[in-house]
N, C-alpha and C. Protein backbone atom coordinates (compact mmCIF):
# COMPACT_ATOMS: atom_id res chain seq x y z
N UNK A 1 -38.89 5.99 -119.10
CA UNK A 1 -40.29 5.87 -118.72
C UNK A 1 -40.82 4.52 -119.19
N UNK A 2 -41.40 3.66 -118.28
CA UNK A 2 -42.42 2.17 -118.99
C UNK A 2 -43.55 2.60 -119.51
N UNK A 3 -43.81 1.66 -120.16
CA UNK A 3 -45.29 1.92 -120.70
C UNK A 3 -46.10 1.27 -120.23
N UNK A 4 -47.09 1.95 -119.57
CA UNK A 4 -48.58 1.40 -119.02
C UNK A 4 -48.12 0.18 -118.54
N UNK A 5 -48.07 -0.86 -120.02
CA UNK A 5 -48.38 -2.13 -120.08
C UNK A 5 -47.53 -2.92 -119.29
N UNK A 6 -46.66 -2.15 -119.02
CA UNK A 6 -45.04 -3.01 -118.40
C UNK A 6 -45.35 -2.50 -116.46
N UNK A 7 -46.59 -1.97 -116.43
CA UNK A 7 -46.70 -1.60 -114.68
C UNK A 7 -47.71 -2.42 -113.76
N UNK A 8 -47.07 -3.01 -112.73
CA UNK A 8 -47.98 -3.52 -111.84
C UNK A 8 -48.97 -2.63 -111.53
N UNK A 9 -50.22 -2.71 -111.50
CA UNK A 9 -51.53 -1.63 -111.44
C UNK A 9 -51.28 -1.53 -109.90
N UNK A 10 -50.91 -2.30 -109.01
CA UNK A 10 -51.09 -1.87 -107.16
C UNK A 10 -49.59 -1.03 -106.88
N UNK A 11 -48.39 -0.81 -108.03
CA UNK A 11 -48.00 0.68 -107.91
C UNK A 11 -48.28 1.92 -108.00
N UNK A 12 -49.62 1.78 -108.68
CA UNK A 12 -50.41 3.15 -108.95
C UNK A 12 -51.53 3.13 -108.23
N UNK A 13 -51.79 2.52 -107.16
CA UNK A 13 -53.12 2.47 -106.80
C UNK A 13 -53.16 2.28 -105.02
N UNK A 14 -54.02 3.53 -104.37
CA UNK A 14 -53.71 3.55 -103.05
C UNK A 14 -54.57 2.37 -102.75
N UNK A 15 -55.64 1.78 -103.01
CA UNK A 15 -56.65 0.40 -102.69
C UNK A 15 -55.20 -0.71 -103.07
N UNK A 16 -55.57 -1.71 -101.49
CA UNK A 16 -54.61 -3.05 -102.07
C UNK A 16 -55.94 -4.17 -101.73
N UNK A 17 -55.03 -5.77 -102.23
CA UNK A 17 -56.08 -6.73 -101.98
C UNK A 17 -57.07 -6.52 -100.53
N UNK A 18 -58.48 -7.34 -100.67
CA UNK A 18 -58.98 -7.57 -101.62
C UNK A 18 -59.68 -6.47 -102.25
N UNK A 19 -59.61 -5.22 -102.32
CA UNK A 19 -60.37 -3.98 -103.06
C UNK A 19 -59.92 -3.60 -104.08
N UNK A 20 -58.51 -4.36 -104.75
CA UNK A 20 -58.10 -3.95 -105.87
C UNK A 20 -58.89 -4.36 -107.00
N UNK A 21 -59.51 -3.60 -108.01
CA UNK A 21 -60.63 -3.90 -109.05
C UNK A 21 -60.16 -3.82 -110.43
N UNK A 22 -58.44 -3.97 -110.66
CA UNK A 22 -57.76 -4.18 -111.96
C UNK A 22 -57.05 -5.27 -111.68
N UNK A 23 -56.89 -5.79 -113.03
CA UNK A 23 -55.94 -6.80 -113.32
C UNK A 23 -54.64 -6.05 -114.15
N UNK A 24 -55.06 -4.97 -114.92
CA UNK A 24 -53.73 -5.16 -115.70
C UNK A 24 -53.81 -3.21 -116.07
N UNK A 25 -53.16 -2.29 -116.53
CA UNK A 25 -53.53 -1.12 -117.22
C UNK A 25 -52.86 -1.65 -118.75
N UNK A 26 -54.03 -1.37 -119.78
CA UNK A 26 -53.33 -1.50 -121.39
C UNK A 26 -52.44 -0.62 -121.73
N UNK A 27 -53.14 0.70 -121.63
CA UNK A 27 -52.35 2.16 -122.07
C UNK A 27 -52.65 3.17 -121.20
N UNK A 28 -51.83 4.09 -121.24
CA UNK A 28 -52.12 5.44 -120.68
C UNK A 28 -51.55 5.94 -121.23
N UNK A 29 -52.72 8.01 -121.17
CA UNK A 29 -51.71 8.84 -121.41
C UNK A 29 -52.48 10.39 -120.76
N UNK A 30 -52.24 11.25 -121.40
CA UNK A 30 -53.10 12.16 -120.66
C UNK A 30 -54.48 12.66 -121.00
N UNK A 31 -55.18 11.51 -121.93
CA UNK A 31 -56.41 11.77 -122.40
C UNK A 31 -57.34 10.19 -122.17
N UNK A 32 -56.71 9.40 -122.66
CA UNK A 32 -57.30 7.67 -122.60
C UNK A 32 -56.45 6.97 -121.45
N UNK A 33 -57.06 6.13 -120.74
CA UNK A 33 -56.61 4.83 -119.69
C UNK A 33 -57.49 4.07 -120.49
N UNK A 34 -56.99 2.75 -120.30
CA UNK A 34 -57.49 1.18 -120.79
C UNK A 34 -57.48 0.39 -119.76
N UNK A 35 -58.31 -0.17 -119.03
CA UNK A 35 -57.98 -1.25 -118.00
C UNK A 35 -58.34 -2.70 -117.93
N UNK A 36 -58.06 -3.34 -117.83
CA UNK A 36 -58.58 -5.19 -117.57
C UNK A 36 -58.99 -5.44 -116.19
N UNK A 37 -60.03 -6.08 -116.10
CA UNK A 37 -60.15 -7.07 -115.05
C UNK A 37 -60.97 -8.61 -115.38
N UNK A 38 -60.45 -9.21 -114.84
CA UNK A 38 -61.25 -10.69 -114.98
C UNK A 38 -62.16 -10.74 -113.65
N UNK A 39 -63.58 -10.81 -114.28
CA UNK A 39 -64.30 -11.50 -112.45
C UNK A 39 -63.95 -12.67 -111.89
N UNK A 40 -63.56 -12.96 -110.89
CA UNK A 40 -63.41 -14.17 -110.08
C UNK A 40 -64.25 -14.37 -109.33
N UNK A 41 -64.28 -15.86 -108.87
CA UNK A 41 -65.31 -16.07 -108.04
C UNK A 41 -65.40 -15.57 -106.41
N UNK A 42 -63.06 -15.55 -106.41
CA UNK A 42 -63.28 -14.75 -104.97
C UNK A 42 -63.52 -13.24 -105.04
N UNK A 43 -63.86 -12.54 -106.06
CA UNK A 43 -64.06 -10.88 -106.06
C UNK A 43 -64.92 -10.73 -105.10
N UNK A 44 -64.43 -9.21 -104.29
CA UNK A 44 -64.70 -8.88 -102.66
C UNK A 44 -66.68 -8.51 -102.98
N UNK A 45 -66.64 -8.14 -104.44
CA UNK A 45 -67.87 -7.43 -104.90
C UNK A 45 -69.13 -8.01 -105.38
N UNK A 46 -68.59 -9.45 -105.79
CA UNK A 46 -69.48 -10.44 -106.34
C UNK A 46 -70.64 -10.77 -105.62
N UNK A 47 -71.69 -10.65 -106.14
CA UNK A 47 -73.17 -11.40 -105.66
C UNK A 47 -73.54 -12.37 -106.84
N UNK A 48 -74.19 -13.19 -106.35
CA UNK A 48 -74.65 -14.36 -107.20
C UNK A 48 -74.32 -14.39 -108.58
N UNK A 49 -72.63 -14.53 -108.65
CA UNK A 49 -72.11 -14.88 -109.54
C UNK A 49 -71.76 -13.86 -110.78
N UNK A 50 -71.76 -12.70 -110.08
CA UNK A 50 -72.25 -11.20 -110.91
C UNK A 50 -71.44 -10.08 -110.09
N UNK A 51 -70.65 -9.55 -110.65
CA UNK A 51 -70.00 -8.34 -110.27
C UNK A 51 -71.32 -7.43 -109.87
N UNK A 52 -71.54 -6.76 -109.23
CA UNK A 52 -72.47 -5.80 -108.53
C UNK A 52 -72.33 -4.63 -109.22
N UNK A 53 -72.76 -4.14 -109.35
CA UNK A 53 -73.07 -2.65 -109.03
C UNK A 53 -72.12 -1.36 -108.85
N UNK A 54 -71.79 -1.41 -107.18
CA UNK A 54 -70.72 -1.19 -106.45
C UNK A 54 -69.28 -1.85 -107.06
N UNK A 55 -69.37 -2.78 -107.23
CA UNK A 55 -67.59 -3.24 -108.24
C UNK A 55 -67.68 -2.63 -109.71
N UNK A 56 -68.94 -2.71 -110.24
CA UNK A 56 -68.52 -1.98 -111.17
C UNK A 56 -67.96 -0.34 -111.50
N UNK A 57 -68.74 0.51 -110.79
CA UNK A 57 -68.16 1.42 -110.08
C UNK A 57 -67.12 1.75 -109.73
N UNK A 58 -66.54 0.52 -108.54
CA UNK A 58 -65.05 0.95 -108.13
C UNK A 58 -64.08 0.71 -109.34
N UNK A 59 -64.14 -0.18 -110.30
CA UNK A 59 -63.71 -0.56 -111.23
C UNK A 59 -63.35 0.92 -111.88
N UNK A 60 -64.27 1.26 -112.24
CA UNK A 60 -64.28 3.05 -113.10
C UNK A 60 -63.62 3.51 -112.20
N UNK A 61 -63.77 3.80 -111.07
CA UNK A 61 -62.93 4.65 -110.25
C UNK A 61 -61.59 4.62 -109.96
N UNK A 62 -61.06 3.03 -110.05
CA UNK A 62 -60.15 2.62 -110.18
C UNK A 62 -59.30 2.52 -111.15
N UNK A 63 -59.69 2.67 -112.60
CA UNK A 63 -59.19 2.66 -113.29
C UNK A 63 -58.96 4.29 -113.88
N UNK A 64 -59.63 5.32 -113.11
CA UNK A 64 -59.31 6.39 -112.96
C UNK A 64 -57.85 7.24 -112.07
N UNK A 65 -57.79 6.12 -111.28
CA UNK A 65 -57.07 6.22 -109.75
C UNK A 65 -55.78 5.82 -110.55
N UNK A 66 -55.65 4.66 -111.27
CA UNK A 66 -55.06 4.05 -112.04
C UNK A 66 -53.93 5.25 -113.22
N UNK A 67 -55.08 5.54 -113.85
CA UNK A 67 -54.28 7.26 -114.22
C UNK A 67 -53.65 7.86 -113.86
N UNK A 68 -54.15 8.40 -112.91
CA UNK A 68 -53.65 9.62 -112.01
C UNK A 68 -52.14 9.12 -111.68
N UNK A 69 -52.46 7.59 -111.09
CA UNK A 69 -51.23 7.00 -110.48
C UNK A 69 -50.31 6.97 -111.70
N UNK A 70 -50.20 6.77 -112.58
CA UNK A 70 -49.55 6.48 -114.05
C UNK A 70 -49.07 7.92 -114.06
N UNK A 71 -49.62 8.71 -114.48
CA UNK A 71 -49.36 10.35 -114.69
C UNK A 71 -48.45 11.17 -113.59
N UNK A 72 -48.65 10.94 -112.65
CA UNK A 72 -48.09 11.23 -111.42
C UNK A 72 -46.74 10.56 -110.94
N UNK A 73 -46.56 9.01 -111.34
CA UNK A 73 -45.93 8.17 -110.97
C UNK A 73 -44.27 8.20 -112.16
N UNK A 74 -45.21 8.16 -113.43
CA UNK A 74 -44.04 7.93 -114.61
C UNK A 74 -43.94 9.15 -115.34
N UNK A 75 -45.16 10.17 -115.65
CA UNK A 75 -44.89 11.32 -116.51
C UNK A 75 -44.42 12.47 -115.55
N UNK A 76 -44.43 12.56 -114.67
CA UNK A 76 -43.97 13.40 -113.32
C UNK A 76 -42.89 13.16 -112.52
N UNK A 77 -42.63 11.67 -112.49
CA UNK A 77 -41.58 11.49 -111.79
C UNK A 77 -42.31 12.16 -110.12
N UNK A 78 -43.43 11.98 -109.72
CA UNK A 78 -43.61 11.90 -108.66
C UNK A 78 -44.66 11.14 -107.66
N UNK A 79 -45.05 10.82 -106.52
CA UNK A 79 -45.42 9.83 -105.97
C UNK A 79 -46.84 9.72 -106.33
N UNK A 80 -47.73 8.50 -105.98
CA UNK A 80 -48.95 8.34 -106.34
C UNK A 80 -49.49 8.56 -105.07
N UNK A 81 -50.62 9.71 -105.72
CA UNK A 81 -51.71 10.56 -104.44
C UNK A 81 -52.91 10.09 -104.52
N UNK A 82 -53.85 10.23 -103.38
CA UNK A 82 -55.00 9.50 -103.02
C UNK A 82 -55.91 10.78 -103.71
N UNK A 83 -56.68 10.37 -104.11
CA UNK A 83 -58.11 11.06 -104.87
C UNK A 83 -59.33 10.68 -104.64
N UNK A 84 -60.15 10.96 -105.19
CA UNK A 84 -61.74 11.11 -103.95
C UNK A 84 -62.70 11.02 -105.35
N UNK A 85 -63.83 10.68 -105.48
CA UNK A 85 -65.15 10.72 -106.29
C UNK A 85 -65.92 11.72 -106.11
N UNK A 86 -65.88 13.05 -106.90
CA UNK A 86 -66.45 14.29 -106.75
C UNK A 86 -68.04 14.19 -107.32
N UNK A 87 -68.01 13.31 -108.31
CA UNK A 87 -69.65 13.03 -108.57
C UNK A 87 -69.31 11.92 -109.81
N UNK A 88 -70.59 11.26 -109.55
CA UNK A 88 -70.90 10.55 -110.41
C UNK A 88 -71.94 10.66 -111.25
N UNK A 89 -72.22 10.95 -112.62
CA UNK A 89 -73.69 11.26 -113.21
C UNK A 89 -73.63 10.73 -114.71
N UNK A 90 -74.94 10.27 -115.07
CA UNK A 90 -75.57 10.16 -116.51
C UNK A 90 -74.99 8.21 -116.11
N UNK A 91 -74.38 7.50 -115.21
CA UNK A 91 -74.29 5.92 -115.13
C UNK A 91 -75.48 5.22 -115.41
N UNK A 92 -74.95 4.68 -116.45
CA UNK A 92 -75.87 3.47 -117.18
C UNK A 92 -75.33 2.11 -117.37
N UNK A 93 -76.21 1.03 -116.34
CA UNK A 93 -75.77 -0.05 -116.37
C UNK A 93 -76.73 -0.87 -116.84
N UNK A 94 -76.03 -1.73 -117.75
CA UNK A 94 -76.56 -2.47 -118.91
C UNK A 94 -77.15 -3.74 -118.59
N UNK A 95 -75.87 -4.34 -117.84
CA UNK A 95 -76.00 -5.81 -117.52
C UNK A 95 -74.50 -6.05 -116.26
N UNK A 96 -74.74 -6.78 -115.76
CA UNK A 96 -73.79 -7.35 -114.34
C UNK A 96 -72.80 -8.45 -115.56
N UNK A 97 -71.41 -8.44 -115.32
CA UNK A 97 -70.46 -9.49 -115.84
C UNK A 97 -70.33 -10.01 -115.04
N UNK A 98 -70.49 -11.39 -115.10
CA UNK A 98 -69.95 -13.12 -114.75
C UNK A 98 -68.76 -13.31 -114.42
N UNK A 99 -68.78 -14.58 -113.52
CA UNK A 99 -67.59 -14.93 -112.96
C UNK A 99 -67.04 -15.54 -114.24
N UNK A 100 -65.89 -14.91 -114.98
CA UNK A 100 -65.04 -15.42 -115.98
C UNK A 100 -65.48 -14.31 -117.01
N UNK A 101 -65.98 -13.71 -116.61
CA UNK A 101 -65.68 -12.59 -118.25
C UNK A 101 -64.57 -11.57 -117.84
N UNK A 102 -64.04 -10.98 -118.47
CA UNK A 102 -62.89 -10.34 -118.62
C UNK A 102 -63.53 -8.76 -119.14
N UNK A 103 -63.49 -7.63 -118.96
CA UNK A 103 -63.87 -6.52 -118.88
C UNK A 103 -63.22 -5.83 -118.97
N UNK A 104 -62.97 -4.75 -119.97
CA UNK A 104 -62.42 -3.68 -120.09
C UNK A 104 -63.10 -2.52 -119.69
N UNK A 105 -62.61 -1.73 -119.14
CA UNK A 105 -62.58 -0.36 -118.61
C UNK A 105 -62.06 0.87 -119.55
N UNK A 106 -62.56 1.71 -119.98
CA UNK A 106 -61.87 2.66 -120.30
C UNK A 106 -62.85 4.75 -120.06
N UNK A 107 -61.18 5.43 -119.42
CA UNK A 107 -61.64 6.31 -119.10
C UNK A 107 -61.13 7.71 -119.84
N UNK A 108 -62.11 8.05 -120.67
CA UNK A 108 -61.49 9.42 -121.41
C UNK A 108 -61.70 10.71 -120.68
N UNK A 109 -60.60 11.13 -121.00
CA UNK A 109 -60.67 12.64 -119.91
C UNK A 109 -61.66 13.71 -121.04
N UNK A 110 -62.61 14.70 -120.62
CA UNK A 110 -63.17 15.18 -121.47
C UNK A 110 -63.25 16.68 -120.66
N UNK A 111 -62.66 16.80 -119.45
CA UNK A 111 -62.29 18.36 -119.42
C UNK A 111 -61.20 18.00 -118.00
N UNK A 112 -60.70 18.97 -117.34
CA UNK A 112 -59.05 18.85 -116.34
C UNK A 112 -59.35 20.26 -116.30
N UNK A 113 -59.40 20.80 -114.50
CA UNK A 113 -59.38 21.82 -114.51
C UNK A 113 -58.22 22.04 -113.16
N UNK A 114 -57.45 22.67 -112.75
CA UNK A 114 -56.53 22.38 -111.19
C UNK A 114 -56.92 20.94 -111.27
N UNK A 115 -57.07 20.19 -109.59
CA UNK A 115 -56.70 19.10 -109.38
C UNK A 115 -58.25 18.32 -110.05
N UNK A 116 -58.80 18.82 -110.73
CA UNK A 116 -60.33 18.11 -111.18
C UNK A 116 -60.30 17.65 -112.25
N UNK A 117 -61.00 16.27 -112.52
CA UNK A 117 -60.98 15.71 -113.57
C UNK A 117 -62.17 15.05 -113.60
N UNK A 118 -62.97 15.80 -114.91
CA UNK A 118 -64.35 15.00 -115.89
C UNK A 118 -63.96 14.22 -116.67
N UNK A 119 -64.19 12.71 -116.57
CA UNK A 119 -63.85 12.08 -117.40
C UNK A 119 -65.10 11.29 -117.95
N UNK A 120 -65.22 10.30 -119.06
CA UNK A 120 -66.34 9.55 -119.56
C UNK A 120 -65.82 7.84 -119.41
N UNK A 121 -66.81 7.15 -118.63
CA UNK A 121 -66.24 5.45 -118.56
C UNK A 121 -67.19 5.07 -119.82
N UNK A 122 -66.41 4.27 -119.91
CA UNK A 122 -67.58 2.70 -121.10
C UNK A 122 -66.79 1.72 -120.34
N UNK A 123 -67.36 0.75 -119.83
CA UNK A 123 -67.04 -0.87 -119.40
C UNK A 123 -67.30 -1.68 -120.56
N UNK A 124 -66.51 -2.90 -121.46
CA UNK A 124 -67.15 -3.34 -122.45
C UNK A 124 -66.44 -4.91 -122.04
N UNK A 125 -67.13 -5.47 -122.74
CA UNK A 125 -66.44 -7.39 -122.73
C UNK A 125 -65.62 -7.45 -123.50
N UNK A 126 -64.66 -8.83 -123.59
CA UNK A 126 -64.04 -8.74 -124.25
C UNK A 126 -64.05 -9.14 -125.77
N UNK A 127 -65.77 -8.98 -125.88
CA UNK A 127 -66.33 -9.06 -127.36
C UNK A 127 -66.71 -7.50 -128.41
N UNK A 128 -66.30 -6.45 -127.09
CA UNK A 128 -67.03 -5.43 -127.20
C UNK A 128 -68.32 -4.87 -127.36
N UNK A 129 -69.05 -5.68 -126.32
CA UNK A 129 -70.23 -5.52 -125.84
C UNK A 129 -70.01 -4.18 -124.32
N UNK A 130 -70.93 -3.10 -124.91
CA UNK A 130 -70.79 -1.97 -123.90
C UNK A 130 -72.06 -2.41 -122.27
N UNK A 131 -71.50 -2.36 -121.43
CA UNK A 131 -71.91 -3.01 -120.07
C UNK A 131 -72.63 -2.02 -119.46
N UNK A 132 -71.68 -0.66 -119.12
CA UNK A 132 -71.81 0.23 -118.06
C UNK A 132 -71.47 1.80 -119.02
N UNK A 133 -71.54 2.49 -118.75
CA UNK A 133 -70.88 3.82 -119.04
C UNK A 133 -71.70 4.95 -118.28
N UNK A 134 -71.14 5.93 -118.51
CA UNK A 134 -71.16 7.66 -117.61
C UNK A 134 -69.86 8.28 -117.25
N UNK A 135 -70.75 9.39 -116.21
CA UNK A 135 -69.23 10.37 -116.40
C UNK A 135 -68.80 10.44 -114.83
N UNK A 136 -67.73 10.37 -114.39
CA UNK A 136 -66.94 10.56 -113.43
C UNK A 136 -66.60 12.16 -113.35
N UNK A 137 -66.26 12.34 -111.99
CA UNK A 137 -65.60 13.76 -111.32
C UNK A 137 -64.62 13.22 -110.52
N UNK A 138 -63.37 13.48 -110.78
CA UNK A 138 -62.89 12.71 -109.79
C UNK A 138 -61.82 13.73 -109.50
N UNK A 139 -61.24 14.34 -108.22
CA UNK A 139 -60.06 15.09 -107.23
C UNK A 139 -59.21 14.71 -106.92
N UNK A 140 -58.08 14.77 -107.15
CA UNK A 140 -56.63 14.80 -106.96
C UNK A 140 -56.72 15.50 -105.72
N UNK A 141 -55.55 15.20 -104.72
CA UNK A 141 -54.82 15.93 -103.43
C UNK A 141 -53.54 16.14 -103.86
N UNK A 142 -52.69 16.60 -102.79
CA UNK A 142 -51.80 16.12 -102.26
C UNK A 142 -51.12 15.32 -101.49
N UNK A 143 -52.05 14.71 -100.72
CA UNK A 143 -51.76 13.44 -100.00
C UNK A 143 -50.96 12.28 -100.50
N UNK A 144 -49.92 11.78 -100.25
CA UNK A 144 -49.23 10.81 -100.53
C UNK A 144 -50.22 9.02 -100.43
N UNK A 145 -50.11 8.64 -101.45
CA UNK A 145 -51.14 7.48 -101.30
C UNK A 145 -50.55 6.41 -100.04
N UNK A 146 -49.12 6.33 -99.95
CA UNK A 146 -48.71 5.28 -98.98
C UNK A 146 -47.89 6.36 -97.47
């Protein structure tokens, strides 16, 4: 089995360029994901020099997707499935990150029921300044992601 750190994130992830919203996964396991992204100036999400809203978002979602794909992919030994946003609630956004800050993602699972998963985001810099946070719902299928 690799660890997290040793996986291209667009093996675990049914979104490819330009909607992919990671740069890197730190760790995984079946409770914590860690994710990176750097803003660029070509990000699909960027407004005036500011990740949006909407990227920040997919970011969480992605780095949720990111999981699943990890869990499914290396602790299962089976293929990475497409999943859906069952709700989003309690999102609190702080401030928009800049073209050149670097952002961590991280998503703790805080209940798993069948294919459902409550989890909690915090987005932070790479000073550990907290950006964004709330809680995700997010659904597993069966659907094969490719």
């Amino acid at each position: 089995m690799r660890s997290a750190d040793d996986i291209n994130v667009l093996d675990l992830l049914p979104q490819q360029p330009p909607f992919v919203m990671l740069d890197r996964m730190h760790r995984s396991d079946k409770v914590v994901t860690l994710t990176s992204l750097l803003v660029r100036s070509d990000n699909f999400f960027l407004q005036d020099g500011k990740l949006s809203e909407a990227g920040l978002l997919e970011n969480m979602a992605q780095t949720c997707a990111a999981r699943m794909g990890y869990i499914s992919l290396e602790l299962e030994g089976g293929c990475v499935k497409l999943g859906f946003i069952g709700s989003m609630r309690n999102m609190n956004i702080l401030r928009l990150p800049e073209v050149g800050e670097e952002i961590m993602t991280e998503a703790t699972v805080l209940e798993e029921v069948f294919q459902m998963t409550l989890v909690n985001m915090k987005v932070s810099t790479a000073t550990g300044e907290i950006i964004a946070e709330g809680e995700m719902k997010i659904s597993l299928t069966d659907i094969p992601a490719s």
